[in-house]
Protein backbone atom coordinates (compact mmCIF):
# COMPACT_ATOMS: atom_id res chain seq x y z
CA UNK A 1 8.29 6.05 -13.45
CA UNK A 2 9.59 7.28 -10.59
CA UNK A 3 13.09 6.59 -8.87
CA UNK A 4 14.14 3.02 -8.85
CA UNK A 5 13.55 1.65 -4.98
CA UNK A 6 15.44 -0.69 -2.97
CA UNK A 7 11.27 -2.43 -2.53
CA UNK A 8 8.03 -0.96 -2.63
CA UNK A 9 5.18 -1.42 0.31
CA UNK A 10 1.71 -2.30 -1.59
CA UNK A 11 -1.41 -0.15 -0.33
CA UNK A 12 -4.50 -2.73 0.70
CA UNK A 13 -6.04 -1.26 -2.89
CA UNK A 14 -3.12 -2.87 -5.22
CA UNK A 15 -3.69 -5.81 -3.11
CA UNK A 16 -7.22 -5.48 -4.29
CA UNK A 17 -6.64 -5.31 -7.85
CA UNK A 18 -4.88 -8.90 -7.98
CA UNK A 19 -7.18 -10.65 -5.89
CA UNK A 20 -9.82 -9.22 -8.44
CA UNK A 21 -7.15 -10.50 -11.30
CA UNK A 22 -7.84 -7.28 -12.92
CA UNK A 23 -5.54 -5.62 -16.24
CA UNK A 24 -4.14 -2.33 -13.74
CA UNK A 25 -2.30 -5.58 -11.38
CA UNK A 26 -0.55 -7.26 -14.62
CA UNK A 27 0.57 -3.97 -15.51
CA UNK A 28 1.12 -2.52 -11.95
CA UNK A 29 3.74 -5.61 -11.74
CA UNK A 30 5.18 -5.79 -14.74
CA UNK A 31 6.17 -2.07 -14.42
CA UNK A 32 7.51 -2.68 -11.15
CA UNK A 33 8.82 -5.79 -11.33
CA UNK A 34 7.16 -6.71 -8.07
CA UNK A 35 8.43 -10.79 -8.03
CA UNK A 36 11.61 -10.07 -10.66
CA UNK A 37 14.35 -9.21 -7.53
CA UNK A 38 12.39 -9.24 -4.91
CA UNK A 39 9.00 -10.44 -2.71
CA UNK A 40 6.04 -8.02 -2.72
CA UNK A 41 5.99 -6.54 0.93
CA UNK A 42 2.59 -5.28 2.91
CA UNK A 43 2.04 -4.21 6.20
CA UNK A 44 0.18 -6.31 8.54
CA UNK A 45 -2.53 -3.61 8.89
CA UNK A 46 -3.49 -4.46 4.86
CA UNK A 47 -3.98 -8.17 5.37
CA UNK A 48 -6.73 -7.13 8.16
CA UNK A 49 -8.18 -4.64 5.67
CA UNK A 50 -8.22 -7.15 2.76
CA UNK A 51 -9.80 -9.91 5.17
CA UNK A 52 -12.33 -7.85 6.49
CA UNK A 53 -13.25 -6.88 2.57
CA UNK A 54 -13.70 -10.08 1.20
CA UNK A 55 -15.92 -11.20 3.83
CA UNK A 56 -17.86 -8.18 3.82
CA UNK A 57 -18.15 -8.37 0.50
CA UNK A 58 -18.73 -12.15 0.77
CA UNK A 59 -16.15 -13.18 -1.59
CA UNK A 60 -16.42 -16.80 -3.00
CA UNK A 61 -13.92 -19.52 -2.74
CA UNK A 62 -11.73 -18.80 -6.08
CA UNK A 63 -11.01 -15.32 -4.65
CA UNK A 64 -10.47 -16.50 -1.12
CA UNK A 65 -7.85 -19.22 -2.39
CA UNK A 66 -6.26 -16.33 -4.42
CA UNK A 67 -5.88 -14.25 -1.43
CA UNK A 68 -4.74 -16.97 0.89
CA UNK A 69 -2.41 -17.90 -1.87
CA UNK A 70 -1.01 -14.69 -2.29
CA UNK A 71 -0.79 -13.57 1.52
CA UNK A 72 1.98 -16.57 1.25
CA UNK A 73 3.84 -15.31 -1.40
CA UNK A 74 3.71 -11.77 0.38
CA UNK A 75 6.42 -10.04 2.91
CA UNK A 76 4.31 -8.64 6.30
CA UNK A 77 5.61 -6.47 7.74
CA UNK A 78 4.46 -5.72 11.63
CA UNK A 79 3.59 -2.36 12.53
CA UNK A 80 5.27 -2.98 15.84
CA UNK A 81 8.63 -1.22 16.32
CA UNK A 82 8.62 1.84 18.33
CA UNK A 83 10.29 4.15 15.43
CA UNK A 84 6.47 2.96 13.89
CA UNK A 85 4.21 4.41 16.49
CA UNK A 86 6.72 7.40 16.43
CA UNK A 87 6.04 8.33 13.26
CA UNK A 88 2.54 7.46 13.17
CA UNK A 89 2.15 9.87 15.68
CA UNK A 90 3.74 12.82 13.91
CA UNK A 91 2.56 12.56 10.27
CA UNK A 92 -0.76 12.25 11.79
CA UNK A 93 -0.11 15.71 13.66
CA UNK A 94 1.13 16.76 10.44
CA UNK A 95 -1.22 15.62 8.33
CA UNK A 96 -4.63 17.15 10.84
CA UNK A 97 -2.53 20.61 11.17
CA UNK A 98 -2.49 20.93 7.04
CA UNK A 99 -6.23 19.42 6.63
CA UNK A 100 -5.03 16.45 4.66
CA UNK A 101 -7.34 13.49 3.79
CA UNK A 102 -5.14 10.93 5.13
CA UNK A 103 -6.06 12.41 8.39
CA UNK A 104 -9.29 10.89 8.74
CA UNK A 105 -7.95 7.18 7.40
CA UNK A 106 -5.86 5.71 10.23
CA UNK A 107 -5.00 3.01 8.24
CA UNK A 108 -3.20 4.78 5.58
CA UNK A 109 -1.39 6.48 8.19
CA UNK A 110 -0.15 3.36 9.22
CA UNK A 111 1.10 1.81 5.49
CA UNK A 112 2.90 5.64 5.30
CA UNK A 113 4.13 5.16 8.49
CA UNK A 114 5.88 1.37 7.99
CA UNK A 115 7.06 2.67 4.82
CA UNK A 116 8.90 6.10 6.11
CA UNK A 117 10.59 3.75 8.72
CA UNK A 118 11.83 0.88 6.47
CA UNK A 119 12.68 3.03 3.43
CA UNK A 120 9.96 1.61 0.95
CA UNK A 121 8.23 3.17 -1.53
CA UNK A 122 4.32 2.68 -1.43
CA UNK A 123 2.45 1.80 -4.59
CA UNK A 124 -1.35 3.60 -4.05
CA UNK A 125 -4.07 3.49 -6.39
CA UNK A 126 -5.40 6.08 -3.31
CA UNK A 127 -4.47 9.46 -4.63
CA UNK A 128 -6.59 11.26 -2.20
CA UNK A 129 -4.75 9.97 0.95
CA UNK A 130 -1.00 9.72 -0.86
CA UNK A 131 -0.55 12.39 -3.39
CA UNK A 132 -0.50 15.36 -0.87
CA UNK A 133 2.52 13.69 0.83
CA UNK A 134 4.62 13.34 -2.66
CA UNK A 135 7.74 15.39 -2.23
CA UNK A 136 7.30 15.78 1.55
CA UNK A 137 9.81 14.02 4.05
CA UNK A 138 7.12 11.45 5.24
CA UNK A 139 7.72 8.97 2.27
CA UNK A 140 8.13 7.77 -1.26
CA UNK A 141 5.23 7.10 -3.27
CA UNK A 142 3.67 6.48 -6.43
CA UNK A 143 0.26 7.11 -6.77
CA UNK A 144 -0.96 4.64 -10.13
CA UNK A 145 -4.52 4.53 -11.69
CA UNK A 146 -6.76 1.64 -11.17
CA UNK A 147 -7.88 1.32 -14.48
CA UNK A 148 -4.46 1.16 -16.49
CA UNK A 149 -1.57 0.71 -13.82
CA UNK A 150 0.06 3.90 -15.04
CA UNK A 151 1.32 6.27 -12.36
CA UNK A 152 -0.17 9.23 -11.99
CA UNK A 153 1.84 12.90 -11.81
């Protein structure tokens, strides 16, 4: 696992997992210990992302009481503060002059951003958009699978 943090930002896709009450969340929090010292924290850009989902995907009423149960139980965080849009702006410039694949997904930006800013490590099943920044200055991140809840190296 990687360096203990002082809290970890959840990606919309970890988010996911619970509300689908699959094995990779029980593990995902249990190896984190995601309610032990401390409330799970997204940013306010996941809850649109996870909204939009389930009625996309028409989700019934079990999951949609999960969710609204666990948006509760959540920290959201606002993507508001100017040091936010700051760095938004320049991993986005950093991340279209290297030809990563976070580029193209504003959102992720976003999450990366929020995190860089407050300190918090984000917990991605998304290794795609998150694995290229691992070991860069932009953030902290562990990158897990979505089967077993194991990080990935």
């Amino acid at each position: 696992m990687s360096a203990p943090a002082t809290g970890y930002l959840l990606d919309t896709n970890v988010v996911l997992l619970a509300t689908r009450e699959a094995p990779a969340s029980a593990a995902i929090e249990a190896q984190f210990g995601l309610r032990e010292s401390f409330r799970p924290t997204i940013c306010e850009v996941s809850v649109a992302e996870i909204l939009s989902f389930g009625q996309s995907h028409k989700w019934g009423e079990k999951r949609q009481q999960l969710l609204r149960r666990m948006l509760t139980e959540f920290v959201v965080l606002p993507i508001s503060d100017p040091r936010v849009h700051q760095c938004w702006a320049e991993l986005h410039t950093f991340a279209k002059e290297r030809g990563l694949p976070i580029y193209h997904d504003h959102n992720d930006i976003w999450i990366a951003a929020l995190a860089n800013v407050t300190g918090l490590t984000v917990l991605s099943t998304d290794k795609r958009a998150f694995a290229p920044l691992r070991g860069t200055k932009w953030l902290s991140v562990v990158v897990l699978d979505p089967i077993t809840g194991d990080e990935i190296t």
